[in-house]
PDB file of N, CA and C in Angstrom:
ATOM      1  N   UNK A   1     134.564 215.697 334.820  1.00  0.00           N
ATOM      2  CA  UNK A   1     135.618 216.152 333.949  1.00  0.00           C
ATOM      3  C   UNK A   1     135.843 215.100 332.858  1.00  0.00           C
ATOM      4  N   UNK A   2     135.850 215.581 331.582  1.00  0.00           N
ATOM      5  CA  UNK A   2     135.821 214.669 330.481  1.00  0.00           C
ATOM      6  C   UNK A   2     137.669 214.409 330.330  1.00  0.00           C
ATOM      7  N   UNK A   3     138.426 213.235 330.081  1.00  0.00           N
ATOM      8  CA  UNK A   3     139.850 213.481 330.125  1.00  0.00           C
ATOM      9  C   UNK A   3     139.594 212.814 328.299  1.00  0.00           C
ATOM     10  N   UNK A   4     140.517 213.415 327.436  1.00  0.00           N
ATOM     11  CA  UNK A   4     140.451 213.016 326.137  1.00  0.00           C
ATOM     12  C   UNK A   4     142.037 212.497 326.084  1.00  0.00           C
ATOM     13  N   UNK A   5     142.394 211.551 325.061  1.00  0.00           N
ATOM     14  CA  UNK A   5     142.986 211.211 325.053  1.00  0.00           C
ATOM     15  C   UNK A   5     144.386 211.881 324.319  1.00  0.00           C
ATOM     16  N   UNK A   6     145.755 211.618 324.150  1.00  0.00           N
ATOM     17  CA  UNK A   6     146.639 212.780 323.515  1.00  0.00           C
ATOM     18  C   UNK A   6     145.857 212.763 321.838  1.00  0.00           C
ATOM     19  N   UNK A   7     145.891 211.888 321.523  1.00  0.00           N
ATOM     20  CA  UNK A   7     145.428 212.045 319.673  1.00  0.00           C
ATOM     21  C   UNK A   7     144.335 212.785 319.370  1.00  0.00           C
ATOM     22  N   UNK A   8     143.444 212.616 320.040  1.00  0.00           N
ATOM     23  CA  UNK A   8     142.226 212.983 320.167  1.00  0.00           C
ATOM     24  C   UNK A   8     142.373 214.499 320.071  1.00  0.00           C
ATOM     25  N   UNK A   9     143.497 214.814 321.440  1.00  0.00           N
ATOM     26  CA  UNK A   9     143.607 216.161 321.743  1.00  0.00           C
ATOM     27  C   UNK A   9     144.346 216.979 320.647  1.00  0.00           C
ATOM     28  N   UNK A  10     145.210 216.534 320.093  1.00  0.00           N
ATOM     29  CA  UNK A  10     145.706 217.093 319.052  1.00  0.00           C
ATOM     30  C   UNK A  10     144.812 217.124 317.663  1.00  0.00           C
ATOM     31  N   UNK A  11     144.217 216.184 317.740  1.00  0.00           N
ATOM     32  CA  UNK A  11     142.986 216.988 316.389  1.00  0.00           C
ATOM     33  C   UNK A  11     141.661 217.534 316.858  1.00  0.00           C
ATOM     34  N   UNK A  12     141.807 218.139 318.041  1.00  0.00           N
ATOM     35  CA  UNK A  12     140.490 218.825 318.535  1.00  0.00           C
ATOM     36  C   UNK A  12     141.428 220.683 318.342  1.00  0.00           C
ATOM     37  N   UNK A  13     142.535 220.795 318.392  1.00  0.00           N
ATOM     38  CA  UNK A  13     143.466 221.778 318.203  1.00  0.00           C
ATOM     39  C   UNK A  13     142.421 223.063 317.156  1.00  0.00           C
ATOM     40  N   UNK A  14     142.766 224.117 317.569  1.00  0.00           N
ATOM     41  CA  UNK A  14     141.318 225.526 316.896  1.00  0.00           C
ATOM     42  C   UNK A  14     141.680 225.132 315.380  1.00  0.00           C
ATOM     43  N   UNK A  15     142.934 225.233 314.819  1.00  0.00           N
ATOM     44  CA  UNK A  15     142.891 225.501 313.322  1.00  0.00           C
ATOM     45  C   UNK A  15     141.865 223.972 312.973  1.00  0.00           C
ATOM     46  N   UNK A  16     142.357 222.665 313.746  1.00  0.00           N
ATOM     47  CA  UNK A  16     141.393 222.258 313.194  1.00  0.00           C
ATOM     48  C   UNK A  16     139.559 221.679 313.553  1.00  0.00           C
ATOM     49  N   UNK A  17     139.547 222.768 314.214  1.00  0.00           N
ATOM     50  CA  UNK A  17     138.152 222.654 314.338  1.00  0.00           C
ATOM     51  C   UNK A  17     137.266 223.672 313.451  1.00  0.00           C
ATOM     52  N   UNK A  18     138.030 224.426 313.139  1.00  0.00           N
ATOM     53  CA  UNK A  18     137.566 225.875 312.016  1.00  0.00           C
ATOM     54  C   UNK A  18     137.567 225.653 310.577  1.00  0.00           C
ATOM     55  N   UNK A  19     138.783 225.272 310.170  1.00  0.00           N
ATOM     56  CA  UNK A  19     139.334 225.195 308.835  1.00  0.00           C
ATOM     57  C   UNK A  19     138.557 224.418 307.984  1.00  0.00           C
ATOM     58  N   UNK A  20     137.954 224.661 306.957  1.00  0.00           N
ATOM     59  CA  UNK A  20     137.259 223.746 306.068  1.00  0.00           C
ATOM     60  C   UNK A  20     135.592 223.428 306.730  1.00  0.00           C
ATOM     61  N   UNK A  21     135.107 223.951 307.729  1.00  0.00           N
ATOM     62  CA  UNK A  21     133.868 224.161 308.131  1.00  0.00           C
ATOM     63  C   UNK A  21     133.440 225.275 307.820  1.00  0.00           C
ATOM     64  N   UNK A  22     132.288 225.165 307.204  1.00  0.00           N
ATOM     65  CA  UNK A  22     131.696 226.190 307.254  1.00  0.00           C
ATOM     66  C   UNK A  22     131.992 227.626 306.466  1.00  0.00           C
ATOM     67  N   UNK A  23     133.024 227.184 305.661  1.00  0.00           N
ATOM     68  CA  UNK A  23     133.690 228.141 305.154  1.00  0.00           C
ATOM     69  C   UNK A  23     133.905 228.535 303.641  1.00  0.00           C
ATOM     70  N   UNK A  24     133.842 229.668 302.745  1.00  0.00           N
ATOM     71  CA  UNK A  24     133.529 229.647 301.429  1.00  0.00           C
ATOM     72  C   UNK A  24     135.035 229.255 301.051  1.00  0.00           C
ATOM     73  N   UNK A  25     134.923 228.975 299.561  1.00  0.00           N
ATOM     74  CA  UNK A  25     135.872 228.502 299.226  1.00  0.00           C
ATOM     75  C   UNK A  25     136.954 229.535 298.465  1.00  0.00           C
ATOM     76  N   UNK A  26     136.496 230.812 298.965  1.00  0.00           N
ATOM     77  CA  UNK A  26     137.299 231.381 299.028  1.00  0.00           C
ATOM     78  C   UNK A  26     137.680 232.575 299.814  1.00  0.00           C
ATOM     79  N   UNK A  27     138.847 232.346 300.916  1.00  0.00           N
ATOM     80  CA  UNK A  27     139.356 232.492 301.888  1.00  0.00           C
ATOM     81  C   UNK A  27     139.143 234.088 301.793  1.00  0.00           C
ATOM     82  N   UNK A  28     139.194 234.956 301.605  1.00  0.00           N
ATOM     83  CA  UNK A  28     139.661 236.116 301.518  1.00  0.00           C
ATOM     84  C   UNK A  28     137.847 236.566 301.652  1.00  0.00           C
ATOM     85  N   UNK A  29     137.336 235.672 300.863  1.00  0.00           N
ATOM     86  CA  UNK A  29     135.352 236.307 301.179  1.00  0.00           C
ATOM     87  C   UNK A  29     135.015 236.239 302.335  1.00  0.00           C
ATOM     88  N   UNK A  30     135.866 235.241 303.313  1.00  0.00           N
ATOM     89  CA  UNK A  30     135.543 234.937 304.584  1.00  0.00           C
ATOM     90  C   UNK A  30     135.797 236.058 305.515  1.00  0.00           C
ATOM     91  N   UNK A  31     137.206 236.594 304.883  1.00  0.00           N
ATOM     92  CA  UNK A  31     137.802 237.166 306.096  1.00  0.00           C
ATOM     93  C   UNK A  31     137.112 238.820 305.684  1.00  0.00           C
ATOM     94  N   UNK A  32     136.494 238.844 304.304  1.00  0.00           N
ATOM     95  CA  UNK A  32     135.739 240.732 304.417  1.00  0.00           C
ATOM     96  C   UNK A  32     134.771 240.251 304.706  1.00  0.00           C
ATOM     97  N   UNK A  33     133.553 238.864 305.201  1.00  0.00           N
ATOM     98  CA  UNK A  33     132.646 239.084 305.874  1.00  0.00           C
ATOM     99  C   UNK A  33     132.646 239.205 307.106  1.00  0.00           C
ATOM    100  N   UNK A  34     133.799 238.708 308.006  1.00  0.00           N
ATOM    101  CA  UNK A  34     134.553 239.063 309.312  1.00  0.00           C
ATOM    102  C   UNK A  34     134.140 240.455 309.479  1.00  0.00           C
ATOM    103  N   UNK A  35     134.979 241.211 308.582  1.00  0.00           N
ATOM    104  CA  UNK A  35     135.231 242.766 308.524  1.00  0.00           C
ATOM    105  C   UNK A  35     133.823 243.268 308.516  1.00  0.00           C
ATOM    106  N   UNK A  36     133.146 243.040 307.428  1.00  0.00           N
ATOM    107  CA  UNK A  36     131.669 243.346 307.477  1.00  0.00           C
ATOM    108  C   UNK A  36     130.695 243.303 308.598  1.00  0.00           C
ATOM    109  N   UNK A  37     131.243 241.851 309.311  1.00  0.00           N
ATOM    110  CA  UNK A  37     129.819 242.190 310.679  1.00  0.00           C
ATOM    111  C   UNK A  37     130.466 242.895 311.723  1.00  0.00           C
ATOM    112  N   UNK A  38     131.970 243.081 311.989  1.00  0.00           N
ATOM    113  CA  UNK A  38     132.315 244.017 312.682  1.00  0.00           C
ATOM    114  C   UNK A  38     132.722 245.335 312.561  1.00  0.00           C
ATOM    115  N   UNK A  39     132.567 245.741 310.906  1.00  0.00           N
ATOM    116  CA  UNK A  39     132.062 247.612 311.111  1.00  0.00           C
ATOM    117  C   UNK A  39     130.252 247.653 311.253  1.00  0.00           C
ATOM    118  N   UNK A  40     129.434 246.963 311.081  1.00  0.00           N
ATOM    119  CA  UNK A  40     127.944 247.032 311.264  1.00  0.00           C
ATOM    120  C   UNK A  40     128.312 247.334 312.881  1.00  0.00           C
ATOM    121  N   UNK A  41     128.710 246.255 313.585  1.00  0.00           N
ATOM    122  CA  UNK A  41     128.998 246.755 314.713  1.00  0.00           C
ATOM    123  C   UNK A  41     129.159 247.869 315.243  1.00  0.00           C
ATOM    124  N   UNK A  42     130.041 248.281 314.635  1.00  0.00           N
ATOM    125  CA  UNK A  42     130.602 249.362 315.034  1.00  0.00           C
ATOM    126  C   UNK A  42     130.142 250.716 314.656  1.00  0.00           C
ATOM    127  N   UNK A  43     129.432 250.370 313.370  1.00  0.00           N
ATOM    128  CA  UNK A  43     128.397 251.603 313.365  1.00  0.00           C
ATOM    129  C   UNK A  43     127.328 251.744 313.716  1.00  0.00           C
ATOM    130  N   UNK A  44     126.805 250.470 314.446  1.00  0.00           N
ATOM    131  CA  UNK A  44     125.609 250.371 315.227  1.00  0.00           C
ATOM    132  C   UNK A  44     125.743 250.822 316.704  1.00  0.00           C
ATOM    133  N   UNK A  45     127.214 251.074 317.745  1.00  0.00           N
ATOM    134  CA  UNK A  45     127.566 251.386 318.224  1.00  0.00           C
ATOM    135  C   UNK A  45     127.581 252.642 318.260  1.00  0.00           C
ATOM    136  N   UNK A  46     127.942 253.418 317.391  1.00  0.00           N
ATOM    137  CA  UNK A  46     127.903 255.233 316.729  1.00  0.00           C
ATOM    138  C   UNK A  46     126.476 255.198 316.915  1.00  0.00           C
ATOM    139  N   UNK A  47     125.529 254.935 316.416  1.00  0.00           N
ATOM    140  CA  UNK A  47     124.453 255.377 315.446  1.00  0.00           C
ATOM    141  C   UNK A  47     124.097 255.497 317.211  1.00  0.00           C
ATOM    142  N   UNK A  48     123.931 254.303 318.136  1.00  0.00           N
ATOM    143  CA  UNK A  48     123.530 254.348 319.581  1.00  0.00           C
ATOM    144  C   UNK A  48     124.115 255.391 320.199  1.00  0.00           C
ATOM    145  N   UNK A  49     125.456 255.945 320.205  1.00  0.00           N
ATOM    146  CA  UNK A  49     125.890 256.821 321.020  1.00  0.00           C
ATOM    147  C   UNK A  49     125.483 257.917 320.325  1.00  0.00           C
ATOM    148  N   UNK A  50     125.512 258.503 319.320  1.00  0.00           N
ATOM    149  CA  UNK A  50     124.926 259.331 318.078  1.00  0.00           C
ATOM    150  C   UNK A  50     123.338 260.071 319.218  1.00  0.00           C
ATOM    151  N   UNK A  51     122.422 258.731 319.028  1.00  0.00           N
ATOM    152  CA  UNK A  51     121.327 258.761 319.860  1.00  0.00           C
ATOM    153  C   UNK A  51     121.005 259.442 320.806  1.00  0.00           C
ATOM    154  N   UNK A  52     122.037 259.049 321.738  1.00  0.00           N
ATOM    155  CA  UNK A  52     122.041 259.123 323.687  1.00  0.00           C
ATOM    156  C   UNK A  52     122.198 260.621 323.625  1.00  0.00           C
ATOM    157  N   UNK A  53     123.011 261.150 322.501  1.00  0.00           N
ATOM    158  CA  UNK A  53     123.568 262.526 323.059  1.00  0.00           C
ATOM    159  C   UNK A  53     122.584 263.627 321.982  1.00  0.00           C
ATOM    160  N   UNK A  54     121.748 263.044 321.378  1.00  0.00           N
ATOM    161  CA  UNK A  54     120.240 264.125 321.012  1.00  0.00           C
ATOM    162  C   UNK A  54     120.678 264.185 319.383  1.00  0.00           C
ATOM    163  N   UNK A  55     121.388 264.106 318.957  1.00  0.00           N
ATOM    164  CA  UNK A  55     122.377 264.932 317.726  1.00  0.00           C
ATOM    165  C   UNK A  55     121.172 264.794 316.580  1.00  0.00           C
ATOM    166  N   UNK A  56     120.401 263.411 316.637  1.00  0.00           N
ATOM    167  CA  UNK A  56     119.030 263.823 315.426  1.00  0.00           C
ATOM    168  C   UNK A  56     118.061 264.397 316.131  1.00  0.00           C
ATOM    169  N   UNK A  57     117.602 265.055 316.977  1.00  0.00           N
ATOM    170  CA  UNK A  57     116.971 265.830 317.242  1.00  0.00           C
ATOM    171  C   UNK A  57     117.360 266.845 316.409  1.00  0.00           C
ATOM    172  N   UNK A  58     118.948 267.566 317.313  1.00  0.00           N
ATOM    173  CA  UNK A  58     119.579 268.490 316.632  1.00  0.00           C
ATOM    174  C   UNK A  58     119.392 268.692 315.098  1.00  0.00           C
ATOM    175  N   UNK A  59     119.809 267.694 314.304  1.00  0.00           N
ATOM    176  CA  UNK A  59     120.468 267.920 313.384  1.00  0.00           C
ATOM    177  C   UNK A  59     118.724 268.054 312.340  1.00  0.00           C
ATOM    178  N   UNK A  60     117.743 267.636 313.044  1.00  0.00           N
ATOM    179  CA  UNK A  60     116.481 267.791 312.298  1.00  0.00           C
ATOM    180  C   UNK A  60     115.731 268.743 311.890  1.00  0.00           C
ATOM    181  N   UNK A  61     115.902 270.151 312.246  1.00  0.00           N
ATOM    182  CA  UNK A  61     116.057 271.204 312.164  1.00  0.00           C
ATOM    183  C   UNK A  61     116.270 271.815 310.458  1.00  0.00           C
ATOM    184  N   UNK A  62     117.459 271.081 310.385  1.00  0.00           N
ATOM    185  CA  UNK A  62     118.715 271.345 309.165  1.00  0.00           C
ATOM    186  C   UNK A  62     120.021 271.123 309.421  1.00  0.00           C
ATOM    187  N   UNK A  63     120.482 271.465 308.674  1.00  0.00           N
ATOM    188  CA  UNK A  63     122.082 271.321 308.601  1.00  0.00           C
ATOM    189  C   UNK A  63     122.695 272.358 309.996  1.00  0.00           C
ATOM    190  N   UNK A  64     124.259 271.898 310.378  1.00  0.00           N
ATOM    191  CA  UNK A  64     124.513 271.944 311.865  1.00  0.00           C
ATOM    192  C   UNK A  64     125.466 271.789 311.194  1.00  0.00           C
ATOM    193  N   UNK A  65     126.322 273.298 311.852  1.00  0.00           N
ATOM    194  CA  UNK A  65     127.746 273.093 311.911  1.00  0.00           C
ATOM    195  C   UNK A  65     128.799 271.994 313.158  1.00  0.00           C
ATOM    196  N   UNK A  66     129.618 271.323 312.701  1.00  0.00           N
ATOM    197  CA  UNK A  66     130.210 270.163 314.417  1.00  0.00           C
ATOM    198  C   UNK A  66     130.689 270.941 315.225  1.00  0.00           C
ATOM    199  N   UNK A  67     131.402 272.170 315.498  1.00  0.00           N
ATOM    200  CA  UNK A  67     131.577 272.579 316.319  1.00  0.00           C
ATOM    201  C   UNK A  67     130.580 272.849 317.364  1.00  0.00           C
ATOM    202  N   UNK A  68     129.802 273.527 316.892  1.00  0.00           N
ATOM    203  CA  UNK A  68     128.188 273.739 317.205  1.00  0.00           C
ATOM    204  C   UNK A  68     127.698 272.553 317.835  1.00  0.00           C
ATOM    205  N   UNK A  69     127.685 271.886 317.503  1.00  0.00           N
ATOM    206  CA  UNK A  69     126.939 270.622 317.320  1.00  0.00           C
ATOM    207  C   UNK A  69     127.294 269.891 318.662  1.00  0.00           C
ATOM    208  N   UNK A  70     128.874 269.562 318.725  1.00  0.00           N
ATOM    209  CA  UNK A  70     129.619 269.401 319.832  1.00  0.00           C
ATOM    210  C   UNK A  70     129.512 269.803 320.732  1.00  0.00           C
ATOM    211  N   UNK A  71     129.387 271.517 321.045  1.00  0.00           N
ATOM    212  CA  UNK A  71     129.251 271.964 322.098  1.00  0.00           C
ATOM    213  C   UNK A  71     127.748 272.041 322.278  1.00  0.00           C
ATOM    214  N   UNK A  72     127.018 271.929 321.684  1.00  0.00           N
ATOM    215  CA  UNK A  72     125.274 271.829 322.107  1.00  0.00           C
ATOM    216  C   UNK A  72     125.033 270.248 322.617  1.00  0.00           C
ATOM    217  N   UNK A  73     125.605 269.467 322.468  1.00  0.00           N
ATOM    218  CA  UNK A  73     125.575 268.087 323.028  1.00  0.00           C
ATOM    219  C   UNK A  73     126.817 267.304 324.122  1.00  0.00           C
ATOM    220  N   UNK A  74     127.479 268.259 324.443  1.00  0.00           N
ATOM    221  CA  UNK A  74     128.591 267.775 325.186  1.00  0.00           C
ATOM    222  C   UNK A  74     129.797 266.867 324.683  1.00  0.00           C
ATOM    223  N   UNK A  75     129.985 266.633 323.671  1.00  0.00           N
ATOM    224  CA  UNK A  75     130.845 266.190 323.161  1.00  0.00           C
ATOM    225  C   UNK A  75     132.107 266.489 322.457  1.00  0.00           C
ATOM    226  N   UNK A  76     132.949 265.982 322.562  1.00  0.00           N
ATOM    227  CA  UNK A  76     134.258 265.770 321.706  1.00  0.00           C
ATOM    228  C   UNK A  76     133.908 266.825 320.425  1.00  0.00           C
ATOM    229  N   UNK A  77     134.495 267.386 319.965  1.00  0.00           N
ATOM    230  CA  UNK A  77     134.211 267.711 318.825  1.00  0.00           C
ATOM    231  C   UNK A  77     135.058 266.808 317.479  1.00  0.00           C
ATOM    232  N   UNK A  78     136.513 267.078 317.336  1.00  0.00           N
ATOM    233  CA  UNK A  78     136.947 265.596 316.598  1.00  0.00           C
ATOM    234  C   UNK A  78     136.287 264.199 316.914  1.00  0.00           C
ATOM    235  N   UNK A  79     136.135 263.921 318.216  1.00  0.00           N
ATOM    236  CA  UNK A  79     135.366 262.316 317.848  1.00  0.00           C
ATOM    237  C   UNK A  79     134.195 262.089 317.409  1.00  0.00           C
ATOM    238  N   UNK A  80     133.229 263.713 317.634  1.00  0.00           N
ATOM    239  CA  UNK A  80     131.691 263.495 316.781  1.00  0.00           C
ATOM    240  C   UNK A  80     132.323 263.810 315.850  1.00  0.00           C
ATOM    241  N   UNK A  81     133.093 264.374 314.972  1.00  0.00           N
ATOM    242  CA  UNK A  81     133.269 264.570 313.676  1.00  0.00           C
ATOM    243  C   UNK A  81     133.451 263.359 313.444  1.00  0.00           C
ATOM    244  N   UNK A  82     134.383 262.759 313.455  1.00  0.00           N
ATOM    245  CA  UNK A  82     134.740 261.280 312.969  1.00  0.00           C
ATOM    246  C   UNK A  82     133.801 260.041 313.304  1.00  0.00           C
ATOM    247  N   UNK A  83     132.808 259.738 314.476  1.00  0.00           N
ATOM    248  CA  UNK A  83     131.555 258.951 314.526  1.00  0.00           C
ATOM    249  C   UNK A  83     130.621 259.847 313.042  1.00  0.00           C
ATOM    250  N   UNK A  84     130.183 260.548 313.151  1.00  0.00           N
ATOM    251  CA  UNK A  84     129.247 261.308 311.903  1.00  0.00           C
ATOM    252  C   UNK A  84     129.859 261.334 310.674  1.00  0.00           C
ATOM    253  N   UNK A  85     131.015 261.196 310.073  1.00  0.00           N
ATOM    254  CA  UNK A  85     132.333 260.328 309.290  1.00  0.00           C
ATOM    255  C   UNK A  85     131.616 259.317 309.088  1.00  0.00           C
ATOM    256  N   UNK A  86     131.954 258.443 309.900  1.00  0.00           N
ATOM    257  CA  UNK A  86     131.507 257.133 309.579  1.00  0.00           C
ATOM    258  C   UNK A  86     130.104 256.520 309.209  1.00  0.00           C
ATOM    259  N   UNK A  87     129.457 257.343 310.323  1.00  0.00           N
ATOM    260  CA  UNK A  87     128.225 257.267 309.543  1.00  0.00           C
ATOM    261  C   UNK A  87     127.667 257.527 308.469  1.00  0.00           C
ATOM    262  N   UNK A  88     128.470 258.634 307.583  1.00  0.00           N
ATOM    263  CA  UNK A  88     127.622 259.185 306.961  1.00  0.00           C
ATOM    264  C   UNK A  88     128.535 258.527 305.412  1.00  0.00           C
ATOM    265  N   UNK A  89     129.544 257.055 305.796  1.00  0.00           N
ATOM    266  CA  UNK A  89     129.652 256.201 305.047  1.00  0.00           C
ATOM    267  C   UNK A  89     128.562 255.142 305.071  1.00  0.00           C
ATOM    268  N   UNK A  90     127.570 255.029 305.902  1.00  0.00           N
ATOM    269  CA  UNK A  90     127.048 254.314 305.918  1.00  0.00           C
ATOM    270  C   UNK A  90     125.703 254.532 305.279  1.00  0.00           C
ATOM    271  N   UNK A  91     125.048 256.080 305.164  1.00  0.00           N
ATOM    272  CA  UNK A  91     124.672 256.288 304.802  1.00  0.00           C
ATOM    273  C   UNK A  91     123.504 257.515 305.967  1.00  0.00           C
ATOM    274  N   UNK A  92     124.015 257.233 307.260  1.00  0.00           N
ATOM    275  CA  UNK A  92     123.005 257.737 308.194  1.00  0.00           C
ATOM    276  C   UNK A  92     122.985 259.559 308.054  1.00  0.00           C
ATOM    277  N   UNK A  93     124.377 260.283 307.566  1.00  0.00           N
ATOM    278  CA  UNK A  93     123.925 261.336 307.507  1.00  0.00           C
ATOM    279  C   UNK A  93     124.860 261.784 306.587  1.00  0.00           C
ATOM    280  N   UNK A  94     124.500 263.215 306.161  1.00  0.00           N
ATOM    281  CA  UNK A  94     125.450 263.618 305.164  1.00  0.00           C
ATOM    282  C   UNK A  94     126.574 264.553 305.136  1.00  0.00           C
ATOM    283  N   UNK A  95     127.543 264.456 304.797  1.00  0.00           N
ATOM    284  CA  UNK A  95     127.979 266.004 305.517  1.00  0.00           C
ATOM    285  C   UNK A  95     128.317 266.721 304.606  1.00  0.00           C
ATOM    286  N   UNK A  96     127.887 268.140 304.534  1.00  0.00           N
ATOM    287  CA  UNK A  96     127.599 269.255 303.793  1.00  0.00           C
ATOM    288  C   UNK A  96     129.040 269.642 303.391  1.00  0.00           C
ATOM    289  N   UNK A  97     130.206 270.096 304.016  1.00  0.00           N
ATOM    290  CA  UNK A  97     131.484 270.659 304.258  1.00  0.00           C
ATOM    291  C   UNK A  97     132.060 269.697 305.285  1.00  0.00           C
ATOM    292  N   UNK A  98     133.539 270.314 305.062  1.00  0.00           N
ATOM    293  CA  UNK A  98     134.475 270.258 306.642  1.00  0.00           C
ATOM    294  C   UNK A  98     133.653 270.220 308.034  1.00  0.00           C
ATOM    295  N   UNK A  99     132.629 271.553 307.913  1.00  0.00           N
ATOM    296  CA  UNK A  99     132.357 271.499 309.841  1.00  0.00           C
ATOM    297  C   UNK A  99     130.922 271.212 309.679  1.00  0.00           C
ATOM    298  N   UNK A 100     130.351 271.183 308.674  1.00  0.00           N
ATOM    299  CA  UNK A 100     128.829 270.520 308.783  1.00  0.00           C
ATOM    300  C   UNK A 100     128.233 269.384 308.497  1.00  0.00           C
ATOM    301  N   UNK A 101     127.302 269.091 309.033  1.00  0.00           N
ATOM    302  CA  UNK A 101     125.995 267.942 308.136  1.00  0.00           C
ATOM    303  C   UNK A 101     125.029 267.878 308.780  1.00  0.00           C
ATOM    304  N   UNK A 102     124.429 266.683 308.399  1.00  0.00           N
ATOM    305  CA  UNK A 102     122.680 266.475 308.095  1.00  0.00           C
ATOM    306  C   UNK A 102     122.012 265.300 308.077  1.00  0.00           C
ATOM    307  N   UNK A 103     120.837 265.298 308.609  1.00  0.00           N
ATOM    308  CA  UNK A 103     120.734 263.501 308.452  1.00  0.00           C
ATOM    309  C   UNK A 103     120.659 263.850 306.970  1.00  0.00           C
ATOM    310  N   UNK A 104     120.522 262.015 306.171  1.00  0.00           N
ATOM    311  CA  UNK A 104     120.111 261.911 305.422  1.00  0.00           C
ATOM    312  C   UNK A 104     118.226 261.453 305.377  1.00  0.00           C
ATOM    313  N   UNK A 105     117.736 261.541 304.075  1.00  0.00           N
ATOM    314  CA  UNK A 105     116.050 260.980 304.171  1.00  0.00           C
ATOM    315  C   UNK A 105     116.254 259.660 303.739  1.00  0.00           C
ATOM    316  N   UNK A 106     115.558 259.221 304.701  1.00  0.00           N
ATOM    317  CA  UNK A 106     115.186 257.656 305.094  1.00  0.00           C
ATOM    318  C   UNK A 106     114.746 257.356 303.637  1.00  0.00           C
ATOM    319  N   UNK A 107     115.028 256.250 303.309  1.00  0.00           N
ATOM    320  CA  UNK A 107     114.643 255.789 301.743  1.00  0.00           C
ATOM    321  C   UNK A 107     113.010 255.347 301.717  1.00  0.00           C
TER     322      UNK A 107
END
């Protein structure tokens, strides 16, 4: 067991082990690249569950209404609407209307 001493311990404290490392010099770029690797996340998360439940199979065909879509894959129908939402900010598919979409073509 390492014992540190009180001074020591008080400048080992998080703000200052973070602050001024590593960090652009301007604060606010830091905190939307935060944001940035955790919607990739999170749409890398979709795009995987997206996967598991067939929906580009489905949707390769053509365009697919979500209701449809939902009930041909077992799912939610509002929460695949809103995962396929998001995706299709990202660019993975498109959606035609309210109850449809589509992949998009791979660039």
């Amino acid at each position: 067991m390492v014992i540190v001493n009180r001074e020591r311990r008080r400048s080992l404290r998080w703000p200052a082990l973070i602050w001024g490392v590593g960090m652009a010099a301007d604060p606010v770029a830091d905190i939307k690249a935060v944001f940035d690797i955790l919607e990739t996340g999170i749409a890398w998360h979709c795009v995987c569950a997206v996967t598991r439940l067939d929906v580009p199979d489905r949707l390769a065909g053509g365009p697919f209404p979500v209701p449809q879509l939902a009930a041909a894959v077992g799912a939610h129908e509002d929460s695949l609407r809103r995962v396929l939402r998001l995706l299709s900010d990202h660019g993975s598919t498109q959606p035609l209307q309210r109850s449809a979409c589509k992949t998009s073509p791979m660039p």
